[in-house]
Protein backbone atom coordinates (compact mmCIF):
# COMPACT_ATOMS: atom_id res chain seq x y z
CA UNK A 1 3.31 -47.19 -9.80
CA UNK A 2 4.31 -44.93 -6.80
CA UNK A 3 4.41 -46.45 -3.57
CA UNK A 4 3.89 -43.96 -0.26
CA UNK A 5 4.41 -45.25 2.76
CA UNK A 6 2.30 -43.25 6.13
CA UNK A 7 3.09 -43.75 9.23
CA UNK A 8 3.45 -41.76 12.58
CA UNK A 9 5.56 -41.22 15.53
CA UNK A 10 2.62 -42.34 17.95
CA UNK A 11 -0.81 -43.62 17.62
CA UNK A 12 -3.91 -41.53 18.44
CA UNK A 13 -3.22 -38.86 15.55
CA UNK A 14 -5.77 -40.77 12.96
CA UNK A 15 -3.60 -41.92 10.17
CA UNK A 16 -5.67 -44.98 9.24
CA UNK A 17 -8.60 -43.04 8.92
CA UNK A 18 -6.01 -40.31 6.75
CA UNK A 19 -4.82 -43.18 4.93
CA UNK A 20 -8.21 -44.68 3.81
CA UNK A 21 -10.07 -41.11 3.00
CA UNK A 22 -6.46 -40.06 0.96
CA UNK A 23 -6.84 -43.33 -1.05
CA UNK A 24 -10.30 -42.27 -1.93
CA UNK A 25 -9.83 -39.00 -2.34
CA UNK A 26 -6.89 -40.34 -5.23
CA UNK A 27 -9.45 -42.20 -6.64
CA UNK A 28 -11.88 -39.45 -7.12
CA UNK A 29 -9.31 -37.75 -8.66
CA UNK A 30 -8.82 -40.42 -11.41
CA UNK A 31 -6.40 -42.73 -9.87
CA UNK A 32 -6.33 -46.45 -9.41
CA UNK A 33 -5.64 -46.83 -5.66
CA UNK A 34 -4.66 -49.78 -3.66
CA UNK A 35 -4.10 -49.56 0.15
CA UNK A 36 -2.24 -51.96 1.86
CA UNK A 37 -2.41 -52.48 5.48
CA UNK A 38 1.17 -52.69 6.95
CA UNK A 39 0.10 -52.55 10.64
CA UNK A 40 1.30 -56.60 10.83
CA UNK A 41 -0.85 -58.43 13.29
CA UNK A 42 -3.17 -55.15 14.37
CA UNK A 43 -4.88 -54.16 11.06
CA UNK A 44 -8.02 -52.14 11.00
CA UNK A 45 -8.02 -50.28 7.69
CA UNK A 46 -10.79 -52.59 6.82
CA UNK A 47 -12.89 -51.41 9.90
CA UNK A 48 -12.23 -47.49 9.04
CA UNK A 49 -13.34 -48.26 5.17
CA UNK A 50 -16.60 -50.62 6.34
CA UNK A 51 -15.56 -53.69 4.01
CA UNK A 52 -15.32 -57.21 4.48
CA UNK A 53 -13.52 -59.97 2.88
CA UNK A 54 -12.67 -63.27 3.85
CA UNK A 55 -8.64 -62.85 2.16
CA UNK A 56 -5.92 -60.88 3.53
CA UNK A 57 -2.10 -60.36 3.44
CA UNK A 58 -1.53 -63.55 5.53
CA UNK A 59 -2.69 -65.29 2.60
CA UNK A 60 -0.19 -63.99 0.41
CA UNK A 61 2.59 -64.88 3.03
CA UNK A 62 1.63 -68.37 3.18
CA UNK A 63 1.89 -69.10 -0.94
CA UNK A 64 -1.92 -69.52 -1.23
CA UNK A 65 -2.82 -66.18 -3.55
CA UNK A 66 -0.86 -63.95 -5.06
CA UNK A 67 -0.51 -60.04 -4.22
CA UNK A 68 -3.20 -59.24 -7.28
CA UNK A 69 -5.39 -61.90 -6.00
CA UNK A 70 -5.66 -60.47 -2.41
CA UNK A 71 -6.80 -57.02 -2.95
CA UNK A 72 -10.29 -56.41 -2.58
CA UNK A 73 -12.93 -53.72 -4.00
CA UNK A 74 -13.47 -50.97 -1.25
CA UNK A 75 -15.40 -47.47 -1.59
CA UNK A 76 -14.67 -45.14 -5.02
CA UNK A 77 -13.09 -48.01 -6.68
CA UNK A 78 -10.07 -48.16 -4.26
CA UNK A 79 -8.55 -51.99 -3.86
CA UNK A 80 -7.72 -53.17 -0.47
CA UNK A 81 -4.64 -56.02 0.40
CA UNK A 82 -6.39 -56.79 4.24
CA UNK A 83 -3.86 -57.28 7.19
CA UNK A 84 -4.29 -59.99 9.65
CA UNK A 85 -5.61 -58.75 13.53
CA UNK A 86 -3.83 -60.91 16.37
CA UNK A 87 -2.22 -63.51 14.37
CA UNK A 88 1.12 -64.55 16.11
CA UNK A 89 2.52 -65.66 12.59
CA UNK A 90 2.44 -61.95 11.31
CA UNK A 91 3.49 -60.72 15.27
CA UNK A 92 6.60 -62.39 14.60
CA UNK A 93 7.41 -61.87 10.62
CA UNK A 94 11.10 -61.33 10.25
CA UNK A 95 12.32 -58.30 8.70
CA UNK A 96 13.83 -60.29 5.88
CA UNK A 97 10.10 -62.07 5.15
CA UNK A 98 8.53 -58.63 5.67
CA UNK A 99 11.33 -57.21 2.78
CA UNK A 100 10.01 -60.40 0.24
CA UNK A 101 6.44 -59.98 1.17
CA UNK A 102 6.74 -56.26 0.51
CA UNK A 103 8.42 -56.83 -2.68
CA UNK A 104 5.74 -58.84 -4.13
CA UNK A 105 3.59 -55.40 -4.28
CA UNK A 106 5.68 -55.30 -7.66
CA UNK A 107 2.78 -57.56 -9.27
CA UNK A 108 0.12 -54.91 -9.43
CA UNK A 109 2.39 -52.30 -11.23
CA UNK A 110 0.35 -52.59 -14.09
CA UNK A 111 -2.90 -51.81 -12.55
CA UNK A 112 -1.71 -49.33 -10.37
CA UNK A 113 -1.20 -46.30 -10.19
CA UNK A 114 -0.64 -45.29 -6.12
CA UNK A 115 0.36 -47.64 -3.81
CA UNK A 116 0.03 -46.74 -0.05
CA UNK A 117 1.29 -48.71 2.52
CA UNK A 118 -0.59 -48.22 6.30
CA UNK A 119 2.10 -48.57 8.53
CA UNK A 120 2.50 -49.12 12.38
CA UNK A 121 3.02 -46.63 14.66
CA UNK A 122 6.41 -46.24 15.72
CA UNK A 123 10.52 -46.27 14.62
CA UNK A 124 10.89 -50.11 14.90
CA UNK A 125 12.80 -52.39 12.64
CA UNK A 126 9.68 -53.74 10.69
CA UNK A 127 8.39 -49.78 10.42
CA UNK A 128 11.56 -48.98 8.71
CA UNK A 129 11.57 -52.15 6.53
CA UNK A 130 8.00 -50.66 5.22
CA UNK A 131 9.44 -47.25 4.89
CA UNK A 132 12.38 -48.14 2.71
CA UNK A 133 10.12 -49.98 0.40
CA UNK A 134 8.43 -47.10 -0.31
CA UNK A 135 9.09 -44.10 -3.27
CA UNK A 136 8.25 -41.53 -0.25
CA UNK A 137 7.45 -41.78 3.52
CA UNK A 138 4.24 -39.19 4.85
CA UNK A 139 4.68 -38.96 8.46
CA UNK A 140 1.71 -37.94 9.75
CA UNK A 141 1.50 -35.56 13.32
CA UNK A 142 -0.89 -33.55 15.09
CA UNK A 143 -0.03 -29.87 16.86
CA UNK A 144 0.26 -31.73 20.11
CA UNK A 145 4.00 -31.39 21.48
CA UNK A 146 4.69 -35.23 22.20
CA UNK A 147 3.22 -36.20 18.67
CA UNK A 148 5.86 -33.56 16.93
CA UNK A 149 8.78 -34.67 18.63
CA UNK A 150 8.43 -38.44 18.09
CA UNK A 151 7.21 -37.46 13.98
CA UNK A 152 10.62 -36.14 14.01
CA UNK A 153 12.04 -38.93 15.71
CA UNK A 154 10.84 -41.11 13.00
CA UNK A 155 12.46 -39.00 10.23
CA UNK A 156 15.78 -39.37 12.47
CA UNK A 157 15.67 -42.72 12.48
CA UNK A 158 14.48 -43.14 8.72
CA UNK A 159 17.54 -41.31 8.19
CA UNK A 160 19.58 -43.11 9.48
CA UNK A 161 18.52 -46.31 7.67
CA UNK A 162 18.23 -44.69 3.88
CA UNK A 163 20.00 -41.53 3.90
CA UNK A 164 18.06 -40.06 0.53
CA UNK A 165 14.90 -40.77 2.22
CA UNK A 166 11.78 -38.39 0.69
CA UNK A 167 9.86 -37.81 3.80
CA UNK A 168 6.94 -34.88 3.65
CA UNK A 169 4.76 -34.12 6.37
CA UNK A 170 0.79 -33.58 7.32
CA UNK A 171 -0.40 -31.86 10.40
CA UNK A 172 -3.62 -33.56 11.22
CA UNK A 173 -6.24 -32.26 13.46
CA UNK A 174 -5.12 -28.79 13.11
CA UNK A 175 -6.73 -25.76 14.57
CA UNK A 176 -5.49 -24.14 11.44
CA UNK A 177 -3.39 -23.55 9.02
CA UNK A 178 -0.60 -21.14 11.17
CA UNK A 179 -0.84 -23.83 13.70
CA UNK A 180 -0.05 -26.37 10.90
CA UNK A 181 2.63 -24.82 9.46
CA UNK A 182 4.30 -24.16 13.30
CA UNK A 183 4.06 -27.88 13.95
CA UNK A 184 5.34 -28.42 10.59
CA UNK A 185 8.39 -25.63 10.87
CA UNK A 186 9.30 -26.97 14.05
CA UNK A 187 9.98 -30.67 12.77
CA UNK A 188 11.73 -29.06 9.50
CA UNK A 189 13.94 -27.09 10.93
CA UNK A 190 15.12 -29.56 13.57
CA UNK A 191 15.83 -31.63 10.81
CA UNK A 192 17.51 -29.38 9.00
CA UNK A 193 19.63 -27.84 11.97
CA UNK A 194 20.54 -31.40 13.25
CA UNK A 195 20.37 -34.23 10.95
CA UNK A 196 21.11 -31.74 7.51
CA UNK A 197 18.16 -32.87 5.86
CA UNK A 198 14.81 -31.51 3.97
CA UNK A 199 11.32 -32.76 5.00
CA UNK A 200 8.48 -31.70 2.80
CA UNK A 201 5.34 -30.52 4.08
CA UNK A 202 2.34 -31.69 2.00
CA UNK A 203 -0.38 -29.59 3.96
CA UNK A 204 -3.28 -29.93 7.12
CA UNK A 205 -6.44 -31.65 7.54
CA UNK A 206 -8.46 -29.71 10.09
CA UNK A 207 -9.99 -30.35 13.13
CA UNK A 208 -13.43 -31.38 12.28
CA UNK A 209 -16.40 -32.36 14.69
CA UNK A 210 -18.19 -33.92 11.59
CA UNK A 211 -15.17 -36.79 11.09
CA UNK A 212 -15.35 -38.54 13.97
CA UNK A 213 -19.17 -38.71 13.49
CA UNK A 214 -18.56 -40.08 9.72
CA UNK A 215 -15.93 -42.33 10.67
CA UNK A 216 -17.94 -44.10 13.53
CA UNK A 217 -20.73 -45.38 10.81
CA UNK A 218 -17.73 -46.81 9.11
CA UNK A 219 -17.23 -44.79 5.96
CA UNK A 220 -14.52 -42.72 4.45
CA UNK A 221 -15.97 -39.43 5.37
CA UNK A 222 -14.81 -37.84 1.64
CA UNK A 223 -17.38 -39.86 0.38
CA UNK A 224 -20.03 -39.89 2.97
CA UNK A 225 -19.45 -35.88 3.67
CA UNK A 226 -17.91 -34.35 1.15
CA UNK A 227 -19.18 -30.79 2.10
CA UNK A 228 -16.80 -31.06 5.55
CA UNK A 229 -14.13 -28.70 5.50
CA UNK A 230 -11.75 -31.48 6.40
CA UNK A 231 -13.06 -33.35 3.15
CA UNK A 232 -11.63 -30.32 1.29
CA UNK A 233 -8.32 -30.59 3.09
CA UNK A 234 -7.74 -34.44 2.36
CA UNK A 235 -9.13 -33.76 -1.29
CA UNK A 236 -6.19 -30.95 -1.63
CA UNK A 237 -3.88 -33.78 -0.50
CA UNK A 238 -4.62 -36.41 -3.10
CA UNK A 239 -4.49 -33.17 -5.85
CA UNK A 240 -0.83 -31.89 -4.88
CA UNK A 241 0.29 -35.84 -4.85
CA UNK A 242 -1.80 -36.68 -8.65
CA UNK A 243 -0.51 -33.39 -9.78
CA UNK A 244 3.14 -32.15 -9.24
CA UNK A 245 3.94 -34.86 -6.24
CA UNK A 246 5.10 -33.67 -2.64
CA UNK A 247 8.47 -32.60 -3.15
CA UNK A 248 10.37 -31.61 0.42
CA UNK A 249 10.18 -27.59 0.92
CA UNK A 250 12.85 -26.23 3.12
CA UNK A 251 11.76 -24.81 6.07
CA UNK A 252 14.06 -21.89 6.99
CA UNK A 253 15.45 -22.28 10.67
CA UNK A 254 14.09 -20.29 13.21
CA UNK A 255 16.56 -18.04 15.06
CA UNK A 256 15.92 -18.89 18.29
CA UNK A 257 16.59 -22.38 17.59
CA UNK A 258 15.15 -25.52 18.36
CA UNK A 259 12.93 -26.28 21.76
CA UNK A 260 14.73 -28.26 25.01
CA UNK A 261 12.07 -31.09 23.48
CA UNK A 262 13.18 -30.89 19.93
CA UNK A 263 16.65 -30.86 21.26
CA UNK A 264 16.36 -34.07 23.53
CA UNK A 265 15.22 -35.81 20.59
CA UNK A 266 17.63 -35.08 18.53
């Protein structure tokens, strides 16, 4: 079972609706997919994927199921583990609970083949404790400036926490692919330049009018519209990590070094 962990610098840059249209895209492609909704206390992976069920991850926490038990069918096949919206319990989970809850997702090994954990926006303690219980970390960003720099202030502070840390990138909402690989260069090559570490760039999902429209109704648009150029993109995705994985690619340094943003954060 591999375990991916998604999260992003700042909200606003869609990676619950990434996370639940990658999961089905993996599925499509053969795999047996179970998201997990790590956003503790503000879940709403089950609102992006239109499904219902009266069992979530609180559950678990409190000894009444176990992991298996809680994850529930979504679209394509893909299983669900629910988190809980506005509960104060899961508001205030220790970092050492969240490490045992987390570790429980060892039970479904057998049935499993992906395991991708939606994670809260941010570089908080409980973020990192979800990142470091994952195989690799997808940090997702957009082309906007403020969204780059705090994606690459998450991969600092990963960093810092587990040093061999396998952290790839996707540019979401691109304009295209040049734009994409800028956004992507210019988080690499910080890293690189300042912190003397690779981040991997796994690709772009475009900017797509016909998403938001999909998403709205409450269904993974891969599924719903599969002829959208962004279901193409997201599709590409779930083949590069089925196939050969998303193994970091060195970005090379551009010479005239890193923005005054880029710098700041660093």
């Amino acid at each position: 079972m591999k375990t991916i962990a998604v999260a992003s610098g700042k909200g606003g840059v869609g990676k619950t609706t990434l996370v639940a249209n990658l999961g089905v895209a993996l599925a499509l492609c053969g795999q047996r997919v179970v998201l997990f909704d790590a956003d503790l206390g503000l879940a709403n992976l089950d609102v992006v994927l239109g499904i219902k069920a009266d069992i979530n991850i609180q559950h678990v926490l409190e000894g009444i199921v176990r992991m298996p038990e809680c994850a529930v069918q979504g679209p394509a096949g893909v299983r669900v583990i629910m988190g809980s919206s506005g509960i104060s319990t899961m508001l205030r989970l220790s970092r050492k609970r969240l490490a045992a809850l987390l570790a429980q997702t060892s039970e479904l090994a057998d049935t499993t083949d992906f395991l991708i954990f939606d994670c809260a926006s941010g570089a908080d303690a409980r973020v990192m404790t979800c990142l470091m219980a994952a195989d690799e970390v997808i940090l997702v960003t957009t082309y906007d400036p403020a969204s780059i720099v705090d994606c690459y202030s998450t991969a600092k502070v990963l960093f810092r926490y587990r040093h061999d840390a396998q952290i790839s990138v996707v540019v979401n909402e691109a304009p295209n692919e040049v734009s994409a690989r800028r956004a992507y260069e210019t988080i690499a090559s910080a890293a690189q330049e300042f912190l003397q570490k690779p981040i991997g760039y796994l690709g772009f999902v475009t900017e797509d009018r016909g998403v938001a429209e999909v998403t709205r109704k409450r269904k993974p648009f891969v599924l719903a519209r599969p002829d959208l150029t962004a279901s193409g993109h997201v599709m590409r995705l779930a083949s590069s990590l089925a196939g050969t994985g998303s193994t970091p690619v060195q970005a090379e340094t551009p010479s005239t070094g890193a923005s005054p943003e880029m710098r700041e954060a660093a």
